[in-house]
Protein backbone atom coordinates (compact mmCIF):
# COMPACT_ATOMS: atom_id res chain seq x y z
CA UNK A 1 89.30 105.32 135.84
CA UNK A 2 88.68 107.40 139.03
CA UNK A 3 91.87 108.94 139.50
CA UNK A 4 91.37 111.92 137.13
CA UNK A 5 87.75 112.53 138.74
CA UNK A 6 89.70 112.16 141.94
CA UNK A 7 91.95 114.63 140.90
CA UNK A 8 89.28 116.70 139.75
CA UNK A 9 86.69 116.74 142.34
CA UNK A 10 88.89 115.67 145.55
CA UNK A 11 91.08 118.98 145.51
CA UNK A 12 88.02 121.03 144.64
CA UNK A 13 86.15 119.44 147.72
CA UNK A 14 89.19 118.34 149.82
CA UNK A 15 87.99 114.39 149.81
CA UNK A 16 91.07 111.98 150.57
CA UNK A 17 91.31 108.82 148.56
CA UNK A 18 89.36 106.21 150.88
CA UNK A 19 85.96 108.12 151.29
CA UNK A 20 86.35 108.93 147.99
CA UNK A 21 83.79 106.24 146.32
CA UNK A 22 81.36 106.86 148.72
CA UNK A 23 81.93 110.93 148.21
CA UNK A 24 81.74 110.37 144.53
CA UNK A 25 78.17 108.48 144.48
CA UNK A 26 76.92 111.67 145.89
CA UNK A 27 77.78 113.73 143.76
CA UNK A 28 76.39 111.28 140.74
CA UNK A 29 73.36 111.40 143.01
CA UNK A 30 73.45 115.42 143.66
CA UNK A 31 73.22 117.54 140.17
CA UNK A 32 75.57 120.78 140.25
């Protein structure tokens, strides 16, 4: 369910896989 968000948004931002969830709540939080 994550991984193609991770693959997404963690090469665009550079986020590794354990800070992830906590890097992806901010950006549901934060509006682009």
């Amino acid at each position: 369910m994550m991984s193609d968000h991770y693959t997404k948004y963690g090469d665009l931002f550079q986020v590794d896989q354990e800070h992830f969830d906590e890097f992806y709540a901010l950006l549901k939080d934060t509006s682009f």
